[in-house]
C-alpha atoms as a PDB file:
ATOM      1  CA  UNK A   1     -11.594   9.689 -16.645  1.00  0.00           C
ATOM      2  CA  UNK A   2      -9.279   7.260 -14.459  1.00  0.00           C
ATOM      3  CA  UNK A   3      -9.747   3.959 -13.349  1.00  0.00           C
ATOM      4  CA  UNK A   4      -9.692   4.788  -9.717  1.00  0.00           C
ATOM      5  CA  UNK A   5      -9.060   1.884  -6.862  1.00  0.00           C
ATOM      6  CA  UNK A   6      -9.399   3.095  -3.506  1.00  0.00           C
ATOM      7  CA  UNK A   7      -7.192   1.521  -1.327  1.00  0.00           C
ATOM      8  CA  UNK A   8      -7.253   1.299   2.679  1.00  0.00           C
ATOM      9  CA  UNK A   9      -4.034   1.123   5.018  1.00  0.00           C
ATOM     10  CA  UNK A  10      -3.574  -1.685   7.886  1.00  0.00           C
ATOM     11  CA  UNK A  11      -2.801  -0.925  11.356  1.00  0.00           C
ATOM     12  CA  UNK A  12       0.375   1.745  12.252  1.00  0.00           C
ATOM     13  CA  UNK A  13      -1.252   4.538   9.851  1.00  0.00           C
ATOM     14  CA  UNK A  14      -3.807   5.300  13.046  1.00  0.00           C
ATOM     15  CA  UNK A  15      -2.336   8.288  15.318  1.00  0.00           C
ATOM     16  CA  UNK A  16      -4.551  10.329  18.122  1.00  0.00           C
ATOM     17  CA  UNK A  17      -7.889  12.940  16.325  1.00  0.00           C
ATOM     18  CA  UNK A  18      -7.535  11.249  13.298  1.00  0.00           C
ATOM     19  CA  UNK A  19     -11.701  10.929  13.074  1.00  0.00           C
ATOM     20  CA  UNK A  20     -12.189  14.756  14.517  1.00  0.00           C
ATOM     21  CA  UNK A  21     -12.942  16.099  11.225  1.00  0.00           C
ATOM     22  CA  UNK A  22     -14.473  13.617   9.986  1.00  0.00           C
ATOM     23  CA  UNK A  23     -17.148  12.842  12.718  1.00  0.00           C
ATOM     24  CA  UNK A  24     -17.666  16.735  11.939  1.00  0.00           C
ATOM     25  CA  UNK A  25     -19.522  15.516   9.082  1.00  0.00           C
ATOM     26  CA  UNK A  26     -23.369  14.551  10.425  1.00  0.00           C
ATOM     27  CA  UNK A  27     -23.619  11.736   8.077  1.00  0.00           C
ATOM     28  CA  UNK A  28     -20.874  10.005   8.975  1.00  0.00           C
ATOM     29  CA  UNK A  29     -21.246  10.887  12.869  1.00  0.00           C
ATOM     30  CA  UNK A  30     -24.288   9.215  12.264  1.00  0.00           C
ATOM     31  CA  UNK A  31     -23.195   6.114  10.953  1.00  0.00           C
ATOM     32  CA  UNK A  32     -20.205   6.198  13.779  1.00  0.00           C
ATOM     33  CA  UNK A  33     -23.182   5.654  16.497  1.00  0.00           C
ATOM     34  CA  UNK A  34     -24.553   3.309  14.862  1.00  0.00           C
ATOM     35  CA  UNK A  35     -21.392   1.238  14.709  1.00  0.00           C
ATOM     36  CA  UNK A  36     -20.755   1.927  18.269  1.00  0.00           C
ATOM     37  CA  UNK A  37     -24.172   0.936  19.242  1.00  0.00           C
ATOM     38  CA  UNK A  38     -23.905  -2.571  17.470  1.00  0.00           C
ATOM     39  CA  UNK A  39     -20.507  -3.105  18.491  1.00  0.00           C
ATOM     40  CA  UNK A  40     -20.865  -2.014  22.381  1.00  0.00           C
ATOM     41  CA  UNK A  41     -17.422   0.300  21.498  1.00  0.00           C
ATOM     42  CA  UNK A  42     -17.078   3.745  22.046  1.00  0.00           C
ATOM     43  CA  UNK A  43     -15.865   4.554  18.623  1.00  0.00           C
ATOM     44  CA  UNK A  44     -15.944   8.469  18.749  1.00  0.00           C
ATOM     45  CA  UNK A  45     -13.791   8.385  21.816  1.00  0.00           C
ATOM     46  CA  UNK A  46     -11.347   6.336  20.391  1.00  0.00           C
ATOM     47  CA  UNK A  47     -11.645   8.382  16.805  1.00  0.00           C
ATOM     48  CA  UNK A  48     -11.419  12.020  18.719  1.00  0.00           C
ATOM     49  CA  UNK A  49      -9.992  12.046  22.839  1.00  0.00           C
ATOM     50  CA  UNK A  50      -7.620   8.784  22.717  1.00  0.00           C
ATOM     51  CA  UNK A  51      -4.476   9.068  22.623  1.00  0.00           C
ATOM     52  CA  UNK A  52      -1.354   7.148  20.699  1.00  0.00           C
ATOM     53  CA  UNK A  53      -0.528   4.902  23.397  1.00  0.00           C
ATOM     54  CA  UNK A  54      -4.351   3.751  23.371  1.00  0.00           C
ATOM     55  CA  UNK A  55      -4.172   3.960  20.128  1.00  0.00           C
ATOM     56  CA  UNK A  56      -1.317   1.222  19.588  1.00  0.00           C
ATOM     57  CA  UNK A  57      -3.255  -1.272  21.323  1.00  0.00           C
ATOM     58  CA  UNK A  58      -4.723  -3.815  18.657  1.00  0.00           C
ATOM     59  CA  UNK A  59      -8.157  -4.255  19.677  1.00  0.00           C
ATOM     60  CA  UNK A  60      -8.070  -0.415  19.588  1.00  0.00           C
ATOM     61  CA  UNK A  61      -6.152   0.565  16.277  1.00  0.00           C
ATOM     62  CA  UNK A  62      -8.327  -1.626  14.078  1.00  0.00           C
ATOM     63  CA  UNK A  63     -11.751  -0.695  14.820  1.00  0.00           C
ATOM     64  CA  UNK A  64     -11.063   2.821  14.669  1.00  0.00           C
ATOM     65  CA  UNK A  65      -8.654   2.514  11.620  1.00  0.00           C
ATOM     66  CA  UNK A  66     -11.704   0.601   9.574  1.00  0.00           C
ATOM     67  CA  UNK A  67     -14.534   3.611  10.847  1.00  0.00           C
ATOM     68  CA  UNK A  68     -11.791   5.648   9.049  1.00  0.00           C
ATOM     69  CA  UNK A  69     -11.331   4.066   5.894  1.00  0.00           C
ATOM     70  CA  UNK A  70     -15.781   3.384   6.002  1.00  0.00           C
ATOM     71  CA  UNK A  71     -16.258   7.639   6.907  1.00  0.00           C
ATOM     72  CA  UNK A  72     -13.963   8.662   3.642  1.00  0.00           C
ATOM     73  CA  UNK A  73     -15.253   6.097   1.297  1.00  0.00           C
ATOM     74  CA  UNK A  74     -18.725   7.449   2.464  1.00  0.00           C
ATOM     75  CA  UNK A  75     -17.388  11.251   1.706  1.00  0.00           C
ATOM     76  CA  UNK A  76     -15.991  10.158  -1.637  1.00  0.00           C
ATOM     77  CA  UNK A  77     -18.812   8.326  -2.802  1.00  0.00           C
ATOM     78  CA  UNK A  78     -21.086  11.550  -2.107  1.00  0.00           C
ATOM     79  CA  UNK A  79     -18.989  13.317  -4.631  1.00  0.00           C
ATOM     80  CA  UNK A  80     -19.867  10.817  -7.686  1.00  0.00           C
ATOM     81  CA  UNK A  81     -15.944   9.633  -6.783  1.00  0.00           C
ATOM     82  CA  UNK A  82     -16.501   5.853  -7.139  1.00  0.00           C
ATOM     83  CA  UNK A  83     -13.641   3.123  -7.329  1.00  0.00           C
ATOM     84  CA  UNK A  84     -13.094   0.731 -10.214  1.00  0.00           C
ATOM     85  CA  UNK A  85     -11.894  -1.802  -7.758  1.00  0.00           C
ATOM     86  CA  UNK A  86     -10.430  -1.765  -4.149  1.00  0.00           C
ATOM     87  CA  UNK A  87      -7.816  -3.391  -1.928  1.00  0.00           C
ATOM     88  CA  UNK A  88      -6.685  -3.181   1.847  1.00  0.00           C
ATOM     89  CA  UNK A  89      -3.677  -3.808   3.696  1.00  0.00           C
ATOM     90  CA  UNK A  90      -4.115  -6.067   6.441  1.00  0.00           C
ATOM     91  CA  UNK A  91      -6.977  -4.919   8.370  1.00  0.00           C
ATOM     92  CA  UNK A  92      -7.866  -2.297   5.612  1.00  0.00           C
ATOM     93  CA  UNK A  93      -9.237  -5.485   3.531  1.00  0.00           C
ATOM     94  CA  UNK A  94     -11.977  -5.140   5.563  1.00  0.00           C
ATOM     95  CA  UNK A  95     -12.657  -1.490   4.827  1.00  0.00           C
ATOM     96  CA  UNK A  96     -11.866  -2.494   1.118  1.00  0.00           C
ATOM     97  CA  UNK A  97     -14.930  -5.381   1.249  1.00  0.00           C
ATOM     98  CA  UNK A  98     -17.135  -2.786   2.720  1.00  0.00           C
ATOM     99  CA  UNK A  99     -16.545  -0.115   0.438  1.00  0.00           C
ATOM    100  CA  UNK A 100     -17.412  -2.911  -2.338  1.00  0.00           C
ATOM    101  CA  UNK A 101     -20.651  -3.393  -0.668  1.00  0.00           C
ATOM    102  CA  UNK A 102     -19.771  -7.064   0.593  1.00  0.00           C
ATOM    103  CA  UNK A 103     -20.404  -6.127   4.265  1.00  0.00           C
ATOM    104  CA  UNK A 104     -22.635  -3.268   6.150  1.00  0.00           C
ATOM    105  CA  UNK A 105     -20.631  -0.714   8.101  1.00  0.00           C
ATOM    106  CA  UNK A 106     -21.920  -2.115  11.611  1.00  0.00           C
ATOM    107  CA  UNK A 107     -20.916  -5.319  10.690  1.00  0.00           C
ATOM    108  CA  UNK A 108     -17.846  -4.837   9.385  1.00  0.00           C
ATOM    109  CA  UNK A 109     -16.330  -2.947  12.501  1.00  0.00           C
ATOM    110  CA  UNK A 110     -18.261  -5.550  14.722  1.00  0.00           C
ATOM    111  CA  UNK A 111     -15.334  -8.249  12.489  1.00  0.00           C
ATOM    112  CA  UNK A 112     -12.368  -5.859  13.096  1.00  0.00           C
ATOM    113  CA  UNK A 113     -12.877  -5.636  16.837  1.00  0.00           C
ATOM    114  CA  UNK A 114     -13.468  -9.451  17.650  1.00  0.00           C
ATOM    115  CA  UNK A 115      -9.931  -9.263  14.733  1.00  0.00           C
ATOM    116  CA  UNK A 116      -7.972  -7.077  17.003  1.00  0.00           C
ATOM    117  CA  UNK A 117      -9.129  -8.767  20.688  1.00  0.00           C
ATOM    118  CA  UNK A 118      -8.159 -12.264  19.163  1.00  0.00           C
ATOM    119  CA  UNK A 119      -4.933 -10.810  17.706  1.00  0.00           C
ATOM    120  CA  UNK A 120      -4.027  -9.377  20.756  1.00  0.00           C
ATOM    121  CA  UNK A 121      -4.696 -12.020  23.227  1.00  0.00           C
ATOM    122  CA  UNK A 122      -3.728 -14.872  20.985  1.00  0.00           C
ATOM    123  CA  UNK A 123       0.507 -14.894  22.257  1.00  0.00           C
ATOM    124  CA  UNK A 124       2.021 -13.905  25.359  1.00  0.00           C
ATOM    125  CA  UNK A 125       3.278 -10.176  24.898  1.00  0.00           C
ATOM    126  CA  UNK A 126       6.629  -9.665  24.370  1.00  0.00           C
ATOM    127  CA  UNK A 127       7.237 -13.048  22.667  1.00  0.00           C
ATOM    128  CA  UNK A 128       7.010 -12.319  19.410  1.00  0.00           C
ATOM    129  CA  UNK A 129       7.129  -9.750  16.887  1.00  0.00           C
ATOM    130  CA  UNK A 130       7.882  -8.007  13.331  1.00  0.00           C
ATOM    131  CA  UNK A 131      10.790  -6.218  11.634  1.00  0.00           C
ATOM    132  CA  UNK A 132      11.010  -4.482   7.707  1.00  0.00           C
ATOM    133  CA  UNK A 133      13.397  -6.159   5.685  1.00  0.00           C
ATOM    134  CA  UNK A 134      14.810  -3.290   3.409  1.00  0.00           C
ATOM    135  CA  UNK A 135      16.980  -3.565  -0.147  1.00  0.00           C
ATOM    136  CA  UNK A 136      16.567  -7.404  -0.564  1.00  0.00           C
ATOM    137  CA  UNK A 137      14.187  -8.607  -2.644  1.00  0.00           C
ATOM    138  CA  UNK A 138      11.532 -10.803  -1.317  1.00  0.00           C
ATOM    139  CA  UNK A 139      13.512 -14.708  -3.045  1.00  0.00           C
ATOM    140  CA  UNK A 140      16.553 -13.938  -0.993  1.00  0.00           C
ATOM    141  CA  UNK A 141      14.907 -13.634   1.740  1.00  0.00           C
ATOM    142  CA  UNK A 142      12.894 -16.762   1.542  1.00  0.00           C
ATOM    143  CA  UNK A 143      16.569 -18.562   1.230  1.00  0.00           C
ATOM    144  CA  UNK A 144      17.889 -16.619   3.738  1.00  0.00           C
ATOM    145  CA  UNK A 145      15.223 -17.953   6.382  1.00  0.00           C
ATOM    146  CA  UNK A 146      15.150 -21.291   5.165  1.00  0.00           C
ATOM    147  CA  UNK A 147      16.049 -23.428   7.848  1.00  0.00           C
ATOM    148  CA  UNK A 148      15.343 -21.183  10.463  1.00  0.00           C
ATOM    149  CA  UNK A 149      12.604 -22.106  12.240  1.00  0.00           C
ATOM    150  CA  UNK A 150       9.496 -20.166  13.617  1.00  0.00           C
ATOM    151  CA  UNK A 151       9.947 -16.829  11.739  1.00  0.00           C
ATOM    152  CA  UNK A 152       8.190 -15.838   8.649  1.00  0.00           C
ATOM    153  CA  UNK A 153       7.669 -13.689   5.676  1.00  0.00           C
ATOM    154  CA  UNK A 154       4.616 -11.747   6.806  1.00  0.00           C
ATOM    155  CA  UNK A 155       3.966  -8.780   4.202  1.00  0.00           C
ATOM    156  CA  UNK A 156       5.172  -9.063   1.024  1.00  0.00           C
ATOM    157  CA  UNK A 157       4.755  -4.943   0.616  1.00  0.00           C
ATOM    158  CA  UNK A 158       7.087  -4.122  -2.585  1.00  0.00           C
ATOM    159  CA  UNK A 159      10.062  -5.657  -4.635  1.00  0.00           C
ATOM    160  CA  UNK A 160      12.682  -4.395  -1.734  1.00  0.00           C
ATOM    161  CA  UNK A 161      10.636  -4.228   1.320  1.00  0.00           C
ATOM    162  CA  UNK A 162       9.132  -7.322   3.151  1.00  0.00           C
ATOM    163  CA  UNK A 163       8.227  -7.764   6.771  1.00  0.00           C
ATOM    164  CA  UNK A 164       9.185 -10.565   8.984  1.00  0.00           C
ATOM    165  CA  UNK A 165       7.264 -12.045  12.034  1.00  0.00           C
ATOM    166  CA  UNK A 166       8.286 -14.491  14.669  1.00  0.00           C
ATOM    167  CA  UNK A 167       9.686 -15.500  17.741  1.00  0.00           C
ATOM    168  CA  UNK A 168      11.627 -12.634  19.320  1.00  0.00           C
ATOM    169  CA  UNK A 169      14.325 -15.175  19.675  1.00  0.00           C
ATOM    170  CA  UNK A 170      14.256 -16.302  16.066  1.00  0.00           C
ATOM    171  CA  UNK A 171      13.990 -12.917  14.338  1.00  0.00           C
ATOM    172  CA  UNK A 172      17.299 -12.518  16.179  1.00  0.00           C
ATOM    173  CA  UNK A 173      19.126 -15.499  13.988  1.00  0.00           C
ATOM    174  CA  UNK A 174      17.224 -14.575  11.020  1.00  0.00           C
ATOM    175  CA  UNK A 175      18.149 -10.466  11.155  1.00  0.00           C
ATOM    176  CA  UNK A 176      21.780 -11.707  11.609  1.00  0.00           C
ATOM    177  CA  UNK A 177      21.367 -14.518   8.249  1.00  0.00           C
ATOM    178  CA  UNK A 178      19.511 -11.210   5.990  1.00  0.00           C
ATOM    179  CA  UNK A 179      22.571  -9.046   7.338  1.00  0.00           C
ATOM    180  CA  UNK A 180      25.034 -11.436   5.676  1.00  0.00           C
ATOM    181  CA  UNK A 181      22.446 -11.969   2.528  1.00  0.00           C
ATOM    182  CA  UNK A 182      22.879  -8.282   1.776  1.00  0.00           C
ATOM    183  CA  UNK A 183      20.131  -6.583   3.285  1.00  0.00           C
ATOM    184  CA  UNK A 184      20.476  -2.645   3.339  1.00  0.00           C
ATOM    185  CA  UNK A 185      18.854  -1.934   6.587  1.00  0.00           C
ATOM    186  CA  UNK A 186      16.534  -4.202   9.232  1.00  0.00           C
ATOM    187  CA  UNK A 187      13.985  -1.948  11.058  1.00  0.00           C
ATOM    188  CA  UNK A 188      12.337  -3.264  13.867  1.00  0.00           C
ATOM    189  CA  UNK A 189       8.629  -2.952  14.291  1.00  0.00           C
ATOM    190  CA  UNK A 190       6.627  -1.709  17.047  1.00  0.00           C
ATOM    191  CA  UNK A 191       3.937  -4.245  17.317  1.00  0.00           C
ATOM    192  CA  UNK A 192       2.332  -6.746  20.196  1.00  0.00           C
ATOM    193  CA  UNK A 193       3.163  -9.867  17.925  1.00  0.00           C
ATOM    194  CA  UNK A 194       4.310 -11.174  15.007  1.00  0.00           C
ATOM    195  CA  UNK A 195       0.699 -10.981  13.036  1.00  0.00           C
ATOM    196  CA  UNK A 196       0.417 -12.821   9.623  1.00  0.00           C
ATOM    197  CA  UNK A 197       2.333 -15.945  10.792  1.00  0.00           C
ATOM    198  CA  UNK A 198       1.155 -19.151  11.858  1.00  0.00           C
ATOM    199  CA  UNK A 199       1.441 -18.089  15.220  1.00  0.00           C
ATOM    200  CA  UNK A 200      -1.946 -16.384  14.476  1.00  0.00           C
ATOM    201  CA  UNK A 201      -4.178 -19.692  14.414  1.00  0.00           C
ATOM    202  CA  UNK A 202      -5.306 -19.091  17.319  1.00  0.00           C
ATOM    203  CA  UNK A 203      -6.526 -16.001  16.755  1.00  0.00           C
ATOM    204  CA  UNK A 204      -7.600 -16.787  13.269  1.00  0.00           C
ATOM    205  CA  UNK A 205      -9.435 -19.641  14.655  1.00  0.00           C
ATOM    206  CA  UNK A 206     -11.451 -17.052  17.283  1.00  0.00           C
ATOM    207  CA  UNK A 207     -11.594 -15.206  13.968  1.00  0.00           C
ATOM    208  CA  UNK A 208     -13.814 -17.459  11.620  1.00  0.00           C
ATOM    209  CA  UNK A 209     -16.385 -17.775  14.223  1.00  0.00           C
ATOM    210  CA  UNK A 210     -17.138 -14.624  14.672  1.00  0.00           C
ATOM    211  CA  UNK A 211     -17.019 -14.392  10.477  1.00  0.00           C
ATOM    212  CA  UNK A 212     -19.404 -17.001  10.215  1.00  0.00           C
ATOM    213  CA  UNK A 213     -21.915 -14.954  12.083  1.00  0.00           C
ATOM    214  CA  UNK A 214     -21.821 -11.911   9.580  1.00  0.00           C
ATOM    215  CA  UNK A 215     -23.851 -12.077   6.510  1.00  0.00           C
ATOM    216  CA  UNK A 216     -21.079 -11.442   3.896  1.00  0.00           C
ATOM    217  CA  UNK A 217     -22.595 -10.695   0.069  1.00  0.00           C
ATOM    218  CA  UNK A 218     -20.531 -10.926  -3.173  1.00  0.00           C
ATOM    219  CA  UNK A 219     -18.423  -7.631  -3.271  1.00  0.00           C
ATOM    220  CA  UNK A 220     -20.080  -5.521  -5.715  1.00  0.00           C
ATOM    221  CA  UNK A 221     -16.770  -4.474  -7.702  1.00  0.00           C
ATOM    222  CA  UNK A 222     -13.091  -6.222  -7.520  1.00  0.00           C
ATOM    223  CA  UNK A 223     -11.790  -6.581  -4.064  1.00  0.00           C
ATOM    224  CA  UNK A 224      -8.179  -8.300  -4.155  1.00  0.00           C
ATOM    225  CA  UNK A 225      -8.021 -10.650  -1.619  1.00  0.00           C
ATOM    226  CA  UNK A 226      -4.236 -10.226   1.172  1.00  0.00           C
ATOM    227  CA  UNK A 227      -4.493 -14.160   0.462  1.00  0.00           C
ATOM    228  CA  UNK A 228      -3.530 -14.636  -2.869  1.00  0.00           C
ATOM    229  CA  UNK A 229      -2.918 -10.916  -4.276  1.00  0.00           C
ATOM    230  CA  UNK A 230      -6.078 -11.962  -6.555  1.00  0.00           C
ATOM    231  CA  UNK A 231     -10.165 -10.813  -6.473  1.00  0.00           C
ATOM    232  CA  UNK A 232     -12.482 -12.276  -3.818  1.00  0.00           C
ATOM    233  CA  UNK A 233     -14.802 -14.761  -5.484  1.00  0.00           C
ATOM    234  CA  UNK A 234     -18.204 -14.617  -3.883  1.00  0.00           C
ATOM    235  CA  UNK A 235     -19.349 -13.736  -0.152  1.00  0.00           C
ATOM    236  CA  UNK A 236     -19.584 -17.111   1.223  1.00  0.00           C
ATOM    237  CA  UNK A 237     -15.746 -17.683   1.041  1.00  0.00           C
ATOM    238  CA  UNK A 238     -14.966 -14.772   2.681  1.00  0.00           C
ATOM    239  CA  UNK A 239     -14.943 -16.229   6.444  1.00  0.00           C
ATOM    240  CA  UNK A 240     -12.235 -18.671   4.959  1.00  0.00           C
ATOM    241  CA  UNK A 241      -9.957 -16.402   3.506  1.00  0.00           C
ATOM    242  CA  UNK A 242     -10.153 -13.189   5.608  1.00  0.00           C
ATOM    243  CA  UNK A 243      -9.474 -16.148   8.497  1.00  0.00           C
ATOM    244  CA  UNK A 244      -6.558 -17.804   6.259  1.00  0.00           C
ATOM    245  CA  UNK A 245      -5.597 -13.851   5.657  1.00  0.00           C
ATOM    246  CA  UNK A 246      -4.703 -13.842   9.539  1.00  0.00           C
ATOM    247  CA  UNK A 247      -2.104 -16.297   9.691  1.00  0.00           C
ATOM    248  CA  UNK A 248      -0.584 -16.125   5.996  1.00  0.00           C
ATOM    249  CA  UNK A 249       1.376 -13.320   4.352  1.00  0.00           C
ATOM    250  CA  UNK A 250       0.365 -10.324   3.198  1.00  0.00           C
ATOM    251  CA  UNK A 251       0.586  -9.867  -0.731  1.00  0.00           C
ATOM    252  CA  UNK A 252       0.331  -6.187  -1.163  1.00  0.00           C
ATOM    253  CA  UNK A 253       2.659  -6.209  -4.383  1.00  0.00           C
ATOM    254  CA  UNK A 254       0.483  -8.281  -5.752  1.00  0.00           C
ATOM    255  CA  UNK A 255      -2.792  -7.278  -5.174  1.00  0.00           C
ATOM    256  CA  UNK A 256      -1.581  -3.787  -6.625  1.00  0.00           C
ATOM    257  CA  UNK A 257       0.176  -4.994  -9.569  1.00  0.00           C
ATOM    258  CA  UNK A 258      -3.956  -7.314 -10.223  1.00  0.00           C
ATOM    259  CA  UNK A 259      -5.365  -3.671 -10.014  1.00  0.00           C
ATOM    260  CA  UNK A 260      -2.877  -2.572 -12.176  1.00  0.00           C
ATOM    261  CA  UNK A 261      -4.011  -5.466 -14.588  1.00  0.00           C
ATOM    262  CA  UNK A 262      -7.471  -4.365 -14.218  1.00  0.00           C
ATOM    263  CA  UNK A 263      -6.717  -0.813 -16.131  1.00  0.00           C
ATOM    264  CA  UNK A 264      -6.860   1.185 -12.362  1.00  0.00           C
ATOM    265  CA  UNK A 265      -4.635   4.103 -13.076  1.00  0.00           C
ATOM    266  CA  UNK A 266      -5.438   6.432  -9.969  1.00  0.00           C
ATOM    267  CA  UNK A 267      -4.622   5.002  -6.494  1.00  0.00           C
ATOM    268  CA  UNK A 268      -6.803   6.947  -3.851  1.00  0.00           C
ATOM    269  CA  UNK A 269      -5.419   6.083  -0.157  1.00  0.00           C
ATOM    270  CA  UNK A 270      -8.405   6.512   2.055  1.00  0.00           C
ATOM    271  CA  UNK A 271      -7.463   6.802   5.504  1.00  0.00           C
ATOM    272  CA  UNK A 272      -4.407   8.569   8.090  1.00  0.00           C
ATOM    273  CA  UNK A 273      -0.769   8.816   6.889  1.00  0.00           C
ATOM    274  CA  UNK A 274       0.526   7.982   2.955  1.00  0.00           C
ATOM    275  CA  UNK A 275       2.186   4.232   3.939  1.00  0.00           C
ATOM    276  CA  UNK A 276       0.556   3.275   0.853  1.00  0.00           C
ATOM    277  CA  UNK A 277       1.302   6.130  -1.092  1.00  0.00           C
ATOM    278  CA  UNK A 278       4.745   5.825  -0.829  1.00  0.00           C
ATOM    279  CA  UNK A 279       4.971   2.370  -2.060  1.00  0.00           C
ATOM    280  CA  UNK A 280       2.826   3.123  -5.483  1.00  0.00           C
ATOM    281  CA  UNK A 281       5.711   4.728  -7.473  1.00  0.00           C
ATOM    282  CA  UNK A 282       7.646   1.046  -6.904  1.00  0.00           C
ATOM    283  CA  UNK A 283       4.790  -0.876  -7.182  1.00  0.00           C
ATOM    284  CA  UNK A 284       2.776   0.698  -9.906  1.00  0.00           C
ATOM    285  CA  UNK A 285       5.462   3.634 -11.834  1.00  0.00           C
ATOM    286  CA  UNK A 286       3.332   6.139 -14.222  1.00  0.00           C
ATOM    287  CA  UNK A 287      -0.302   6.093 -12.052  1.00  0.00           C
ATOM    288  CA  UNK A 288      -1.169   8.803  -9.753  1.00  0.00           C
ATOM    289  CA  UNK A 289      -1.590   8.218  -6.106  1.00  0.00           C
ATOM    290  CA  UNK A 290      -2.619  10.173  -3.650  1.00  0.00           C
ATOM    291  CA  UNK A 291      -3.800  10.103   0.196  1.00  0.00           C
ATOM    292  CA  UNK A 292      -7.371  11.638   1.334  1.00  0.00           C
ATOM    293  CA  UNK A 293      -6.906  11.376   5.372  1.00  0.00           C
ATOM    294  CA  UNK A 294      -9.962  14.295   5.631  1.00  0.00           C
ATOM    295  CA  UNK A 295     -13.515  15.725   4.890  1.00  0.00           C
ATOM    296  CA  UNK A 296     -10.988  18.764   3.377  1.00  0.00           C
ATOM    297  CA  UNK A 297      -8.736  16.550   1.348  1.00  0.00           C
ATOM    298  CA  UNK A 298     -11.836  14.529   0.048  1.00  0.00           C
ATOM    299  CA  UNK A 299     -13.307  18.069  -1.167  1.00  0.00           C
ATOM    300  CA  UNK A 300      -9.800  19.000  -2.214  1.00  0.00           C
ATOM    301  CA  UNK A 301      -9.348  15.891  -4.541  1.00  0.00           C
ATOM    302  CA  UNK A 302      -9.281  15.992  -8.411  1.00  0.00           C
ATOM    303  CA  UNK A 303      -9.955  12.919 -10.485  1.00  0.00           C
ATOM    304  CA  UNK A 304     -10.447  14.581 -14.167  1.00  0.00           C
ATOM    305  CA  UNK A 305      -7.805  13.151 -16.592  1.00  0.00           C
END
């Protein structure tokens, strides 16, 4: 059998009835009013009537984004499908921890929606934001924005694409310094703010209180931390780096390439879209990926070798 890590995808994978089937399920429509009753948000409306342009708004995306990710793993886990080890992009780290058993499902989406209100208050809108950085790898671009100040690597998502964050004004001198560095193509990103920067202490400050307040166990199987692209030691460090994972860059290369290390040799993306997917022939050649974004794909899904 495969070494299976289930991985979850950060915010821009959500889109309008992505939890319609799913909340068809009464399990996990169960556990969905639950959530909404400890978090005071109505979590089936966003999952079922809202639409994109809701959608898009921070404080909505991630909540209903992590219910996702918690409603499939709850689906694949009541087929005997259970990961060797997990990871999350962004936001989806928080899906990953509770999938690993670190965090209850109420609590969990209680942390992304006091995440997405601090994220999306903490900068004036329209001051900042984010942009992929396509065919360079990820040391020319750290000389290429050397010296130019207030803009950042923010995801560090394969060998030849990593996102930028900053000032609107300086992702306008640094797009023009990767242009003349060689890069093949700069794609602007439709987001509030430039997340994963330290523009985010603010937020990331909000953040940590709001951790501190959860009771956070030791993840019950490997959970690779945005951080450092390396496993989450213990609960009670979890407030620090999920808090520190707000306002440094994400290292999605390198938390797949420590599951790689670990033997995992069947990537399951569990939640909307295939963003992940289509990074894991890049990041990890020869394993098997595949997306499960409903209660049909879940029953759909093969994991015999």
């Amino acid at each position: 059998m495969p070494k299976i890590a289930f991985v979850f995808p950060g915010q821009g994978s959500q889109h309008a009835g992505m939890g319609k089937e799913l909340l068809d399920d009464p399990e996990v429509a169960e556990l969905c009013e639950k959530c909404s009753e400890a978090s005071g948000v109505d979590l089936r409306r966003l999952l079922i009537t809202a639409d994109d342009d809701e959608l898009k708004l921070t404080q909505n995306a991630q909540p209903a984004l992590c219910f996702v990710g918690v409603g499939l793993t709850q689906l694949l886990k009541r087929r005997g499908i259970e990961p060797t080890a997990a990871a999350g992009h962004s936001v989806g780290e928080y899906a990953a921890l509770a999938a690993a058993g670190a965090v209850g499902a109420p609590q969990v989406i209680k942390a992304v929606i006091e995440r997405g209100r601090a994220m999306a208050e903490a900068l004036p809108a329209g001051t900042s934001s984010m942009a992929a950085v396509l065919g360079l790898s990820a040391e020319a671009i750290d000389a290429a924005l050397a010296g130019i100040d207030d803009v950042w690597p923010a995801n560090y998502n394969t060998p030849t694409q990593t996102v930028i964050a900053g000032t609107v004004g300086a992702l306008e001198v640094a797009t023009t310094a990767l242009q003349a560095a060689g890069a093949k193509r700069i794609v602007p990103l439709n987001v509030s703010a430039g997340f994963h920067t330290p523009l985010m202490a603010p937020a990331a400050e909000r953040l940590r209180a709001a951790l501190e307040r959860i009771e956070w166990r030791a993840p019950k199987l490997p959970v690779m931390a945005n951080l450092t692209g390396r496993e989450h030691q213990g609960g009670d460090r979890i407030p620090h780096v999920m808090e520190m994972q707000l306002r440094s860059p994400v290292r999605w290369a390198a938390c797949v390439g420590s599951l790689v290390e670990l033997g995992c040799d069947m990537f399951i993306e569990v939640g909307p879209k295939r963003a992940l997917t289509g990074m894991m022939r890049e990041l990890a050649p020869g394993t098997a990926a595949v997306a499960v974004a409903t209660p049909a794909a879940v029953s759909e899904l093969s994991v015999s070798s």
